[in-house]
PDB file of N, CA and C in Angstrom:
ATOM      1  N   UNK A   1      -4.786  13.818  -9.263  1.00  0.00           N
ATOM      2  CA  UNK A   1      -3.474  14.130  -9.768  1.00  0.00           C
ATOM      3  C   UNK A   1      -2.424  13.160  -9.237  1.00  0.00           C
ATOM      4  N   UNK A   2      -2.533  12.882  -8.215  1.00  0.00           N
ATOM      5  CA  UNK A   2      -1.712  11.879  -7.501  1.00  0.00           C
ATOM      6  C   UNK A   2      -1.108  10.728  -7.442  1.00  0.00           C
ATOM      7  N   UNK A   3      -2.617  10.193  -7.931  1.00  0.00           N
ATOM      8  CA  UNK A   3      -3.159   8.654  -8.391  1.00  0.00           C
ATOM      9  C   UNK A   3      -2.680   8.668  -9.774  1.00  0.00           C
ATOM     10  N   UNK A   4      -1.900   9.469 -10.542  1.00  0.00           N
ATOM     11  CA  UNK A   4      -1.241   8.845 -11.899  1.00  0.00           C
ATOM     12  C   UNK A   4      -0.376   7.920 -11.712  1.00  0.00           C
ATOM     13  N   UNK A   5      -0.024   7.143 -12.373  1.00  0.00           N
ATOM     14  CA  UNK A   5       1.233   6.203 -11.813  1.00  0.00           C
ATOM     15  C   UNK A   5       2.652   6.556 -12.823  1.00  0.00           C
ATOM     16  N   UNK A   6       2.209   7.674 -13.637  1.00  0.00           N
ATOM     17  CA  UNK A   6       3.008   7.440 -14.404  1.00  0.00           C
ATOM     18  C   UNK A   6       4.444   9.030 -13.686  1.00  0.00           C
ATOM     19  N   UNK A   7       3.983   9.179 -12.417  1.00  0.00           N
ATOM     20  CA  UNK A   7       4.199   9.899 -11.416  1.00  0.00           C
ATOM     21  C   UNK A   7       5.401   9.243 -11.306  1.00  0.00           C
ATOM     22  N   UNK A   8       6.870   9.989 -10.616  1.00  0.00           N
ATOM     23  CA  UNK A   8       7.408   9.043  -9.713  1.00  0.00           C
ATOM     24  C   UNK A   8       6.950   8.792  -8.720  1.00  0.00           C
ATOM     25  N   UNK A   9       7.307   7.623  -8.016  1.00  0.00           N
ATOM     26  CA  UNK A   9       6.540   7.137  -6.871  1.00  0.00           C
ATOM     27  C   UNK A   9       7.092   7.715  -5.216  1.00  0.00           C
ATOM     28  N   UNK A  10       7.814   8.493  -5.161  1.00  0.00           N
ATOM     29  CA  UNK A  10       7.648   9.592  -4.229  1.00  0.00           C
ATOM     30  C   UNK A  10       6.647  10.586  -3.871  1.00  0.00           C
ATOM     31  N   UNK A  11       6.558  11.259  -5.584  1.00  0.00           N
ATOM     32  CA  UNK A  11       5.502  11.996  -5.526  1.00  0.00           C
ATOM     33  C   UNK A  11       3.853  11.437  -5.367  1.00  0.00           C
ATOM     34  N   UNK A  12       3.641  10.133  -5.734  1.00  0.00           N
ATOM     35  CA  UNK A  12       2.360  10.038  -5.048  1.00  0.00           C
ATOM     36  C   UNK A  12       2.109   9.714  -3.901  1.00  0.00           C
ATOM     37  N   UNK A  13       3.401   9.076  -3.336  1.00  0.00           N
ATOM     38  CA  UNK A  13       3.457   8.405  -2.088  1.00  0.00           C
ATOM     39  C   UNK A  13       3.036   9.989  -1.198  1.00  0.00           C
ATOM     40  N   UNK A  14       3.889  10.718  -1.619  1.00  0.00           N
ATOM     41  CA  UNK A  14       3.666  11.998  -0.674  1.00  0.00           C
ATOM     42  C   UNK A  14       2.535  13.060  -1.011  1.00  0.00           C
ATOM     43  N   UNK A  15       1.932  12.619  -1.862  1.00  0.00           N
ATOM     44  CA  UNK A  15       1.126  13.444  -2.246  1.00  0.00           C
ATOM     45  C   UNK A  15      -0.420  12.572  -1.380  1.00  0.00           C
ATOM     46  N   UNK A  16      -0.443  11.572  -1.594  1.00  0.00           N
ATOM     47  CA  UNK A  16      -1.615  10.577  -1.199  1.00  0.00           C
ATOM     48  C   UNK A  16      -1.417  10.854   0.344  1.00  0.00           C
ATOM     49  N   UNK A  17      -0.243  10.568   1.073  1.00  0.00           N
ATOM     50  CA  UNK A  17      -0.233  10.162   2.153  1.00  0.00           C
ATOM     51  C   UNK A  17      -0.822  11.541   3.130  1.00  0.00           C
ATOM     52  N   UNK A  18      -0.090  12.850   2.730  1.00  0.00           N
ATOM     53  CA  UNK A  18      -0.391  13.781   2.617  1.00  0.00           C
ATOM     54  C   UNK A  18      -2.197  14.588   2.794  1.00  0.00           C
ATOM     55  N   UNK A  19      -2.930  14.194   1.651  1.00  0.00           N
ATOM     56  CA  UNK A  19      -3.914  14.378   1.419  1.00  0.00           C
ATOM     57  C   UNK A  19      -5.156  13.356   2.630  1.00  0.00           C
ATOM     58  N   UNK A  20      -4.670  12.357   2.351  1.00  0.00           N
ATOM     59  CA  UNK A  20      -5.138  11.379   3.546  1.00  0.00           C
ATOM     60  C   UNK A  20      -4.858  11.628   4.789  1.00  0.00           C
ATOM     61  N   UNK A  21      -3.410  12.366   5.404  1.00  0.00           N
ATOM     62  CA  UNK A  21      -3.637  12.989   6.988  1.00  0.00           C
ATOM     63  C   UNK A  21      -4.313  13.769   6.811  1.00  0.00           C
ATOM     64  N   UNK A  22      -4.314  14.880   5.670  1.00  0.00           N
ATOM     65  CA  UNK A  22      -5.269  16.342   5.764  1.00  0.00           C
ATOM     66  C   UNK A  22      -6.408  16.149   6.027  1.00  0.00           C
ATOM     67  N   UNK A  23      -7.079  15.315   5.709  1.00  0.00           N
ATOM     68  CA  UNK A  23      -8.817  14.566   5.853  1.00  0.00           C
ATOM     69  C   UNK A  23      -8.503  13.558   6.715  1.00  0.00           C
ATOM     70  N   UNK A  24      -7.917  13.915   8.117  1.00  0.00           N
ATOM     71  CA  UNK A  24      -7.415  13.271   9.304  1.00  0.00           C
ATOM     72  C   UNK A  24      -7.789  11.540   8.923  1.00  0.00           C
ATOM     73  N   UNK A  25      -7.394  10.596   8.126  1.00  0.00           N
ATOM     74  CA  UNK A  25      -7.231   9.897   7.830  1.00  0.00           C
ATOM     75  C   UNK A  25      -6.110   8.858   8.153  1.00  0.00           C
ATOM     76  N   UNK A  26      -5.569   8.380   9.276  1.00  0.00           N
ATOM     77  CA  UNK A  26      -3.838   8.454   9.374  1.00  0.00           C
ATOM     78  C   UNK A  26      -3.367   7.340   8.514  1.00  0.00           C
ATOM     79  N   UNK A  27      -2.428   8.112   7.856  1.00  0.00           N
ATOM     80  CA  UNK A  27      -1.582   7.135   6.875  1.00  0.00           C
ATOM     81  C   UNK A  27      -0.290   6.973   7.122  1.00  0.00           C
ATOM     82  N   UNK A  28       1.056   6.161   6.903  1.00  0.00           N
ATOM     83  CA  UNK A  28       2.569   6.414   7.848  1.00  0.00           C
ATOM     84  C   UNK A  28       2.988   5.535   6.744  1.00  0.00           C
ATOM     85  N   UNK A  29       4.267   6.170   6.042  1.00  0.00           N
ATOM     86  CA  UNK A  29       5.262   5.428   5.113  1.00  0.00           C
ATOM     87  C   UNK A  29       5.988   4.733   5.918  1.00  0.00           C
ATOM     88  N   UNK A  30       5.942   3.219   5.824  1.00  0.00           N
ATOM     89  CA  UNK A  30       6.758   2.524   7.168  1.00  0.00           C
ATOM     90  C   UNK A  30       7.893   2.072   6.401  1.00  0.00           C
ATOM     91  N   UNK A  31       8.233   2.523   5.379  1.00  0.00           N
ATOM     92  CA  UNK A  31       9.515   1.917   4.344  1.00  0.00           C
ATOM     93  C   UNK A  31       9.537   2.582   2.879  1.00  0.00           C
ATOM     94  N   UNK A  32      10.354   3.195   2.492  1.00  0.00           N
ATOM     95  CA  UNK A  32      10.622   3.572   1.519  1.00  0.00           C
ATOM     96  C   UNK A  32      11.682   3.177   0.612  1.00  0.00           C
ATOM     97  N   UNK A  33      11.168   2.929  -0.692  1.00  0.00           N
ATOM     98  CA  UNK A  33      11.817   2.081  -1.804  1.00  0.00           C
ATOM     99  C   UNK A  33      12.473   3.035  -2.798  1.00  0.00           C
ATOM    100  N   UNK A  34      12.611   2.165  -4.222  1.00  0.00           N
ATOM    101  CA  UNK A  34      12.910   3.404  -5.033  1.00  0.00           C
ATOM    102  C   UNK A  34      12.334   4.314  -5.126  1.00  0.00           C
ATOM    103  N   UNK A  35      12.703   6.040  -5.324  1.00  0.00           N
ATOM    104  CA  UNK A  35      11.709   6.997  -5.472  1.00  0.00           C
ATOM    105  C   UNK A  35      11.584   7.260  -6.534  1.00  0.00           C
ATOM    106  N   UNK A  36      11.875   6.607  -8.014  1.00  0.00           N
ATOM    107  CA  UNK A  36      11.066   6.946  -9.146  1.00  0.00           C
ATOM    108  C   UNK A  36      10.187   6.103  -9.436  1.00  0.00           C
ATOM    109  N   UNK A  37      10.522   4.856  -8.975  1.00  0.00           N
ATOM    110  CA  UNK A  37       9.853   3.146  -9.799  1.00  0.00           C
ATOM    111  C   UNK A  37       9.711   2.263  -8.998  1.00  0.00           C
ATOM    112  N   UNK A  38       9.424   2.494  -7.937  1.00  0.00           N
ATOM    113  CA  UNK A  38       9.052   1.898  -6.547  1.00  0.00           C
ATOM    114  C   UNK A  38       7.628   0.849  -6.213  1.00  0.00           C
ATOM    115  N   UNK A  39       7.335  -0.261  -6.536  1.00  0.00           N
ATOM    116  CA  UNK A  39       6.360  -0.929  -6.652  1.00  0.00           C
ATOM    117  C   UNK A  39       5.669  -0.475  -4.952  1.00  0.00           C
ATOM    118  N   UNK A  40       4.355  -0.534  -5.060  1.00  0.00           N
ATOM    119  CA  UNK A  40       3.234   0.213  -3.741  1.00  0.00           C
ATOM    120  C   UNK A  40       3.066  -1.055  -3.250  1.00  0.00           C
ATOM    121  N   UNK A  41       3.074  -1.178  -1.665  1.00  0.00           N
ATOM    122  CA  UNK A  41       2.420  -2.408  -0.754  1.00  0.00           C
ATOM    123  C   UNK A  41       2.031  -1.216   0.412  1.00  0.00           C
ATOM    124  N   UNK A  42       0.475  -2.034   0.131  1.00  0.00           N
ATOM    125  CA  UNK A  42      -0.382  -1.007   0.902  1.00  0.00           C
ATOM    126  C   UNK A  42      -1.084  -1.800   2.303  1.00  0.00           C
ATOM    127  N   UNK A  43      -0.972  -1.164   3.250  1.00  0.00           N
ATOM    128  CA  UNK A  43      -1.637  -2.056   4.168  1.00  0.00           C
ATOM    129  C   UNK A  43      -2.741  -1.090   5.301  1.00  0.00           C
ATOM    130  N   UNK A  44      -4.119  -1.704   4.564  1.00  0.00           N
ATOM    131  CA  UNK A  44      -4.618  -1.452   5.381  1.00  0.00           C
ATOM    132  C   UNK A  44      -4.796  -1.997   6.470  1.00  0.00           C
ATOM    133  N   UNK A  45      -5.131  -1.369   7.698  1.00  0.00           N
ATOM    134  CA  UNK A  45      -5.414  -1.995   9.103  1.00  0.00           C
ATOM    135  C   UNK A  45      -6.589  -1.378   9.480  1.00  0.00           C
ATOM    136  N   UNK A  46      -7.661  -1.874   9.996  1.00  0.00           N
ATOM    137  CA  UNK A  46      -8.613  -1.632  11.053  1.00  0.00           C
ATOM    138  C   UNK A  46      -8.545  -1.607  12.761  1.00  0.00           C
ATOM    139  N   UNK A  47      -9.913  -0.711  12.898  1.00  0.00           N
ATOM    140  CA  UNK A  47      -9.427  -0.255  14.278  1.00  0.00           C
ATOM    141  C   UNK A  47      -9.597  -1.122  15.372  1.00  0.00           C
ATOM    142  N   UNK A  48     -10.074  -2.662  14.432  1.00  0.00           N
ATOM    143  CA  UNK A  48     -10.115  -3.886  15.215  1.00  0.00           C
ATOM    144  C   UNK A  48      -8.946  -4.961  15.391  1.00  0.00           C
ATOM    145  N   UNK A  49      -8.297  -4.004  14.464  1.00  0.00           N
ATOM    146  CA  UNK A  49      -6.596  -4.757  14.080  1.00  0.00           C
ATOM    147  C   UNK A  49      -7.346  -5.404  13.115  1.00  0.00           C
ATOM    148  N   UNK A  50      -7.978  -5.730  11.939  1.00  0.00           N
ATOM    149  CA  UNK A  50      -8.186  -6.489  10.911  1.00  0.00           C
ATOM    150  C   UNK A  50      -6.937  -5.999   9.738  1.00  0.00           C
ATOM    151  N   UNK A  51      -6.565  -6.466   9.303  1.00  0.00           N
ATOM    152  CA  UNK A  51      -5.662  -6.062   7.786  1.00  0.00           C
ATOM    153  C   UNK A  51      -6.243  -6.430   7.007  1.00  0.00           C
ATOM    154  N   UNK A  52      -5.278  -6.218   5.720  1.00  0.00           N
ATOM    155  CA  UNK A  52      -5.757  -6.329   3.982  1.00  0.00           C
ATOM    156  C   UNK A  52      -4.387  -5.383   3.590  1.00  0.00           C
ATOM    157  N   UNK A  53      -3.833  -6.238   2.989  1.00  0.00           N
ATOM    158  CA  UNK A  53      -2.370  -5.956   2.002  1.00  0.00           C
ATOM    159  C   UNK A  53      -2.939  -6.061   0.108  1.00  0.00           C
ATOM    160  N   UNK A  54      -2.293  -4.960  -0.226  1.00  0.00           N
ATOM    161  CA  UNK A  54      -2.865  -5.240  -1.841  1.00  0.00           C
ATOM    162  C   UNK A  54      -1.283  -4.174  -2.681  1.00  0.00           C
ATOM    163  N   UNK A  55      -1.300  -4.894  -3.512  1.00  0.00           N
ATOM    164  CA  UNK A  55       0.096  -4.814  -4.170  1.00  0.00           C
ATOM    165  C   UNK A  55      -0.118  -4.361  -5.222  1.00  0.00           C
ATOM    166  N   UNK A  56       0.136  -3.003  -5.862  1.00  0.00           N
ATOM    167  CA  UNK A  56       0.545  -2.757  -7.286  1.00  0.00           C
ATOM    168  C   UNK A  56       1.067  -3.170  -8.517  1.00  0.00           C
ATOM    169  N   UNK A  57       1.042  -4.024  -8.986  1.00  0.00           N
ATOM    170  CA  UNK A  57       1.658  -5.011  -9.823  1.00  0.00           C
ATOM    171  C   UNK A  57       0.749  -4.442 -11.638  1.00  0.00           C
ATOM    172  N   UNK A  58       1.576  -4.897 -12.192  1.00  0.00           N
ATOM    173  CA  UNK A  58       1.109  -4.599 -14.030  1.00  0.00           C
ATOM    174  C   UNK A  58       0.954  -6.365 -13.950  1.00  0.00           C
ATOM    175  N   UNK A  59      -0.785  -6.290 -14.773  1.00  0.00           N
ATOM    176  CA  UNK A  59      -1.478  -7.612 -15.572  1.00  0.00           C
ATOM    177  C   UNK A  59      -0.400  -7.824 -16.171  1.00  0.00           C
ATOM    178  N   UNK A  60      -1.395  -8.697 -17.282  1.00  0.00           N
ATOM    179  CA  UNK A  60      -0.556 -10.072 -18.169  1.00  0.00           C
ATOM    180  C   UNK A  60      -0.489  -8.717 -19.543  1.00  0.00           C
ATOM    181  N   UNK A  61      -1.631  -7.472 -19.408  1.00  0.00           N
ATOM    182  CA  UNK A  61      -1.738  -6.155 -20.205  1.00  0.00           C
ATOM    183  C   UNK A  61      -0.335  -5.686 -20.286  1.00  0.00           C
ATOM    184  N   UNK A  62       0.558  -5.021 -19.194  1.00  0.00           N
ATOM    185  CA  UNK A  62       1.395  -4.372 -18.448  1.00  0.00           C
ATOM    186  C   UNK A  62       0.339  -3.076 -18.150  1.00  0.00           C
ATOM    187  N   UNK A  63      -0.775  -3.326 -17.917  1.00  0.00           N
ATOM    188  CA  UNK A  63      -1.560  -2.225 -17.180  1.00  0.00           C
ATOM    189  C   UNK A  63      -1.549  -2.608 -15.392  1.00  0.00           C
ATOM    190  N   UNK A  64      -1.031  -1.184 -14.836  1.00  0.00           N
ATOM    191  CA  UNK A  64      -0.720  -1.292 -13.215  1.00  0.00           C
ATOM    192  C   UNK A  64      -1.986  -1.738 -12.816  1.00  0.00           C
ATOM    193  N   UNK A  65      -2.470  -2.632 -11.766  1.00  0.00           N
ATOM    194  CA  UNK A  65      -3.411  -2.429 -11.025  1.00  0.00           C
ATOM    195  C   UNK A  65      -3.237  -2.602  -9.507  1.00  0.00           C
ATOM    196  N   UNK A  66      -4.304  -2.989  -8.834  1.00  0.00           N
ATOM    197  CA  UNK A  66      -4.477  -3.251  -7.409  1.00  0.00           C
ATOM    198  C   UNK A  66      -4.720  -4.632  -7.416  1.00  0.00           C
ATOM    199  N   UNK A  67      -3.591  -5.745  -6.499  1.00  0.00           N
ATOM    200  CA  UNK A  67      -4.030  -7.529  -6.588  1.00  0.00           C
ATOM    201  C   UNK A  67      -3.935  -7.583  -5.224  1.00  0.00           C
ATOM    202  N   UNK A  68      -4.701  -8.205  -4.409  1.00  0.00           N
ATOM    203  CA  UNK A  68      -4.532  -8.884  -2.753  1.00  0.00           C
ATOM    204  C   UNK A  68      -3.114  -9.631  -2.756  1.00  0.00           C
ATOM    205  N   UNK A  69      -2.226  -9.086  -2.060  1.00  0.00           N
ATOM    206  CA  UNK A  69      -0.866  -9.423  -1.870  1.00  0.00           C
ATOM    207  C   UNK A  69      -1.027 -10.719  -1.135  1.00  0.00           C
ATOM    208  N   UNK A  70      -1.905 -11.763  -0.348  1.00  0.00           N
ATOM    209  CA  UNK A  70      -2.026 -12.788   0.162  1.00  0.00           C
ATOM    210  C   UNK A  70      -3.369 -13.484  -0.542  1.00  0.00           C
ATOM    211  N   UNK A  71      -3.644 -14.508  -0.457  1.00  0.00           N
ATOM    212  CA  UNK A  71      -4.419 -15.589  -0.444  1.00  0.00           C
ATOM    213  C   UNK A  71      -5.698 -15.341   0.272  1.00  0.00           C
ATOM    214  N   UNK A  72      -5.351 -15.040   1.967  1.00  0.00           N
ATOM    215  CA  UNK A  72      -6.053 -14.817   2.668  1.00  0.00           C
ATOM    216  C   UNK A  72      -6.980 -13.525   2.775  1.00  0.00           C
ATOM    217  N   UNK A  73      -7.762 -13.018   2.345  1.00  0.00           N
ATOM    218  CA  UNK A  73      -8.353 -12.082   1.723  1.00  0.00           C
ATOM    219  C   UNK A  73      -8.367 -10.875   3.401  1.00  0.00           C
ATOM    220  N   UNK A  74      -8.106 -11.433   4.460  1.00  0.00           N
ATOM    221  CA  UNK A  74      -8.195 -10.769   5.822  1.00  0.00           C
ATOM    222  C   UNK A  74      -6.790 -11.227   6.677  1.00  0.00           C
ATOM    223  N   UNK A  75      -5.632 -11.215   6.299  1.00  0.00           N
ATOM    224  CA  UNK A  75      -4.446 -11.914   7.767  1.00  0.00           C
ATOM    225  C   UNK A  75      -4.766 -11.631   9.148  1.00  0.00           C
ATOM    226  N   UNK A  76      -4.132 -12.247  10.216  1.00  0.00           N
ATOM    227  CA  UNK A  76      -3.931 -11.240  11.423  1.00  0.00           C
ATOM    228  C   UNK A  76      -3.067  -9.973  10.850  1.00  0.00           C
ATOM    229  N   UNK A  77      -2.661  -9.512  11.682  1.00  0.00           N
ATOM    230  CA  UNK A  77      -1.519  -8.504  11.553  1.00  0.00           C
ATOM    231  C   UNK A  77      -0.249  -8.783  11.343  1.00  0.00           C
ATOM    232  N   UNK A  78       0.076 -10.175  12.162  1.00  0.00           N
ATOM    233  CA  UNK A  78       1.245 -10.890  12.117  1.00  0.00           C
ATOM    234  C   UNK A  78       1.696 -11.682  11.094  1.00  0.00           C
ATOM    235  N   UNK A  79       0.694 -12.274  10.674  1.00  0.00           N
ATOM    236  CA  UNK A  79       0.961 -12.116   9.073  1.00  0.00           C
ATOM    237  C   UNK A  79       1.238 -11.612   7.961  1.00  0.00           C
ATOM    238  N   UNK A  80       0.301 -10.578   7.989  1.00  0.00           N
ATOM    239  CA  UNK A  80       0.441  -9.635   7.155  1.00  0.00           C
ATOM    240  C   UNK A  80       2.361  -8.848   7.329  1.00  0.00           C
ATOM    241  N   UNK A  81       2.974  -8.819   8.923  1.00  0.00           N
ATOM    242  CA  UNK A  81       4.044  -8.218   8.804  1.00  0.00           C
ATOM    243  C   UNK A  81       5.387  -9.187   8.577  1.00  0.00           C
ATOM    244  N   UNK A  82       5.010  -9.905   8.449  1.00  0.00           N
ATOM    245  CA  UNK A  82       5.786 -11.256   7.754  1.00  0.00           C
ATOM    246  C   UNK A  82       5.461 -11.283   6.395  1.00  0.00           C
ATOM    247  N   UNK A  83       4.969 -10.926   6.144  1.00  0.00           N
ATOM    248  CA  UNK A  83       4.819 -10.858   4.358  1.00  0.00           C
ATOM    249  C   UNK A  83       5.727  -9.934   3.638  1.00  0.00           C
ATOM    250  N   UNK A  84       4.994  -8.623   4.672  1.00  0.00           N
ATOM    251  CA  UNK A  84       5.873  -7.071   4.752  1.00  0.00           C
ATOM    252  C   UNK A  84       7.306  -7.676   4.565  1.00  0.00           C
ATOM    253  N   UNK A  85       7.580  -7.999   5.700  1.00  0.00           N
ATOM    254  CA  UNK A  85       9.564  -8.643   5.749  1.00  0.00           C
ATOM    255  C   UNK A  85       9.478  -9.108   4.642  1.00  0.00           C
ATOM    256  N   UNK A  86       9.198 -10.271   4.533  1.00  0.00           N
ATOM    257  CA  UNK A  86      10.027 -11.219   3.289  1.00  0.00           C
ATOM    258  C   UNK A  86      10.027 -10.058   1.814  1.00  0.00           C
ATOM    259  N   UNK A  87       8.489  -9.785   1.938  1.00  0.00           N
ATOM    260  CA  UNK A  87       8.768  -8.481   0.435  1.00  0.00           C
ATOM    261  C   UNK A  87      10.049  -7.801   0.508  1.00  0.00           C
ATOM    262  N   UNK A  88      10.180  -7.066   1.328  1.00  0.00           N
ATOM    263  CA  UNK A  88      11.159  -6.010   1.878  1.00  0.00           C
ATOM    264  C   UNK A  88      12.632  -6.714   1.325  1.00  0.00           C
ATOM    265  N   UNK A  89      12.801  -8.110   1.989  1.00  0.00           N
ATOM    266  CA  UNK A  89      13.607  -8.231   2.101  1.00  0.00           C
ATOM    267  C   UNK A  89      14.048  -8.916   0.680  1.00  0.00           C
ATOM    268  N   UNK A  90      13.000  -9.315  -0.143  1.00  0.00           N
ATOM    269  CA  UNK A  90      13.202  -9.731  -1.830  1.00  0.00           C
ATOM    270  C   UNK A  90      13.361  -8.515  -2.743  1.00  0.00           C
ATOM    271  N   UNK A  91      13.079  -7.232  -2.197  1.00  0.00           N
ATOM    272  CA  UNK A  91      12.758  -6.272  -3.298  1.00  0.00           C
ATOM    273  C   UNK A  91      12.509  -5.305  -2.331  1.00  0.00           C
ATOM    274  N   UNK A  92      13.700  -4.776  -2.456  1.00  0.00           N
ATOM    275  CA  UNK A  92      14.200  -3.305  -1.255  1.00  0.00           C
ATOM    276  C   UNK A  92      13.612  -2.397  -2.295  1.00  0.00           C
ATOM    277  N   UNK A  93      13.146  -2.174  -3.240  1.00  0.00           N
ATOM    278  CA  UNK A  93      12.776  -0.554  -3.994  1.00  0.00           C
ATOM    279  C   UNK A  93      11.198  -1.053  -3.469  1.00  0.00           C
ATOM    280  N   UNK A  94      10.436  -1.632  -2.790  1.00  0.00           N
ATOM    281  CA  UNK A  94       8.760  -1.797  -2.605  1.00  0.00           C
ATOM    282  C   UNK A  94       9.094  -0.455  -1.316  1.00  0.00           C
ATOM    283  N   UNK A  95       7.494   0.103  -1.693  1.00  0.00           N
ATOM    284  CA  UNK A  95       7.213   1.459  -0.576  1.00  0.00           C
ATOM    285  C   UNK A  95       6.202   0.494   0.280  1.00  0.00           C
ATOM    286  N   UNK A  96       6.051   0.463   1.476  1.00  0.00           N
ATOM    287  CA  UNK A  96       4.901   0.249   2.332  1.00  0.00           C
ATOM    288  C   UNK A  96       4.331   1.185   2.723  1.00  0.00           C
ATOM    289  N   UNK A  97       3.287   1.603   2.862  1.00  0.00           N
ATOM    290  CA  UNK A  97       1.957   2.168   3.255  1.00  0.00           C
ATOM    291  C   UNK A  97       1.280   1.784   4.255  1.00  0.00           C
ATOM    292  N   UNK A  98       0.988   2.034   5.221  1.00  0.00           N
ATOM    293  CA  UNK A  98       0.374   1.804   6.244  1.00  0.00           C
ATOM    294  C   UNK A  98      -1.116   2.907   6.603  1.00  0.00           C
ATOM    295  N   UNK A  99      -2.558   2.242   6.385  1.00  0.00           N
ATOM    296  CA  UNK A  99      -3.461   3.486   6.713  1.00  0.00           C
ATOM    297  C   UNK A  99      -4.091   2.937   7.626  1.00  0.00           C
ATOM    298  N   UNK A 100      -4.811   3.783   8.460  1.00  0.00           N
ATOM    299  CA  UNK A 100      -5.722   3.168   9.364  1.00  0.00           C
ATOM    300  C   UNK A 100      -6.911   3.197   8.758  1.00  0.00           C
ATOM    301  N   UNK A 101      -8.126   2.207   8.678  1.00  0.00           N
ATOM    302  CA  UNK A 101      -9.388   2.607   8.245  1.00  0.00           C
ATOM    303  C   UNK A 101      -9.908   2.409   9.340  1.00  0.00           C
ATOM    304  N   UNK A 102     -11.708   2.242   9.085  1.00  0.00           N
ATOM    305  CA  UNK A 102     -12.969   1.484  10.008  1.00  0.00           C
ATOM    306  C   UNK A 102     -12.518   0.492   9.995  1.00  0.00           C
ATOM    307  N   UNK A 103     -12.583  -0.418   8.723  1.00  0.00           N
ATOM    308  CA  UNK A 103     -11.874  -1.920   8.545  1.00  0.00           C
ATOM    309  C   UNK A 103     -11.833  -2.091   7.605  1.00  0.00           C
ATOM    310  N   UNK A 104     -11.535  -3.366   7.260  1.00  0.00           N
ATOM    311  CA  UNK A 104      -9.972  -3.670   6.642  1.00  0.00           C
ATOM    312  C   UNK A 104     -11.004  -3.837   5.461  1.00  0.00           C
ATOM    313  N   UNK A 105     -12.138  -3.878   5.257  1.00  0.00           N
ATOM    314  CA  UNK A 105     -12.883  -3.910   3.695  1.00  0.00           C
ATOM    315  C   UNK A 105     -12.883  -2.571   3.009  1.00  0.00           C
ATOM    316  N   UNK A 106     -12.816  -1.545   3.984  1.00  0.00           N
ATOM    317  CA  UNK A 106     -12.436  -0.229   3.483  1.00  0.00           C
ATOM    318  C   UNK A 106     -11.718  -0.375   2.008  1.00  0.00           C
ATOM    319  N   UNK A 107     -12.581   0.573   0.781  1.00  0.00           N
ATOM    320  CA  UNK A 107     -11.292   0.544  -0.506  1.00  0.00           C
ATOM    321  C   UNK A 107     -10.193   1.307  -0.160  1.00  0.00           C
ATOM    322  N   UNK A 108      -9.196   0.378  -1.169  1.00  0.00           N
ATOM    323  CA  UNK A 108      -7.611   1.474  -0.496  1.00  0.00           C
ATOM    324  C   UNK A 108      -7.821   2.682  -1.451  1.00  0.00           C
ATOM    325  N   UNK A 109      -7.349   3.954  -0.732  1.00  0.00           N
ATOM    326  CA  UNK A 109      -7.091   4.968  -0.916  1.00  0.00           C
ATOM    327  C   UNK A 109      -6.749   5.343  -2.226  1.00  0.00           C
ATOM    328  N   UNK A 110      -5.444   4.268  -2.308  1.00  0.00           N
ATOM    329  CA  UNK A 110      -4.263   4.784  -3.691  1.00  0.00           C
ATOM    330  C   UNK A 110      -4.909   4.153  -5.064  1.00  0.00           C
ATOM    331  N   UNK A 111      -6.440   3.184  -5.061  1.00  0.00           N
ATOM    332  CA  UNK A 111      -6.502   2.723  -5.946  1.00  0.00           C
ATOM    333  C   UNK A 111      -7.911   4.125  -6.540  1.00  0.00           C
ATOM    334  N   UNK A 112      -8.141   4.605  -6.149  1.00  0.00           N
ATOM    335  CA  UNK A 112      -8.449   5.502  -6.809  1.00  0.00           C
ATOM    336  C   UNK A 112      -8.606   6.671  -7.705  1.00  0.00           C
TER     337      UNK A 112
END
């Protein structure tokens, strides 16, 4: 139910994030954007500190999907939160997501 996108993006944000602590999973909104139309930057982290950022974006279709927000298919962390900034700071309505997995190959959560 969550995973619709055609949701405002409050409600899945809180509905996902939600569902993912309940199945002690830890997830933490580290920034919140617009709450109807809020583009998703998701970051997973591992418990080795590995990351993986992947961005919600609509194809060349305008169908939403899941794209690797970097090049680097794995950043440090420090990368990855320099990316975070500059997004943030180009496009204040983006939500960040923050989950912890095993690691960072873990599928994200929200693309399901």
């Amino acid at each position: 139910m969550f995973d619709d996108p055609s949701l405002p993006t409050h409600l899945r944000v809180g509905g996902i994030v939600r569902r993912l602590n309940s199945d002690g999973q830890p997830a933490y909104i580290l920034a919140k954007g617009d709450p109807d139309r809020g583009t998703l930057l998701i970051k997973l982290i591992g418990r080795d500190r590995s990351c993986r950022l992947e961005l919600e974006q609509r194809d060349i279709e305008g169908v939403l999907r899941w794209m690797p927000a970097l090049p680097d298919a794995s950043p440090d962390e420090a990368k990855a939160d320099a990316y975070i900034e500059r997004t943030r700071a180009r496009d204040p309505d983006v939500w960040v997501i923050e989950i912890e997995v095993a690691d960072a190959t873990t599928p994200n959560p929200f693309a399901d």
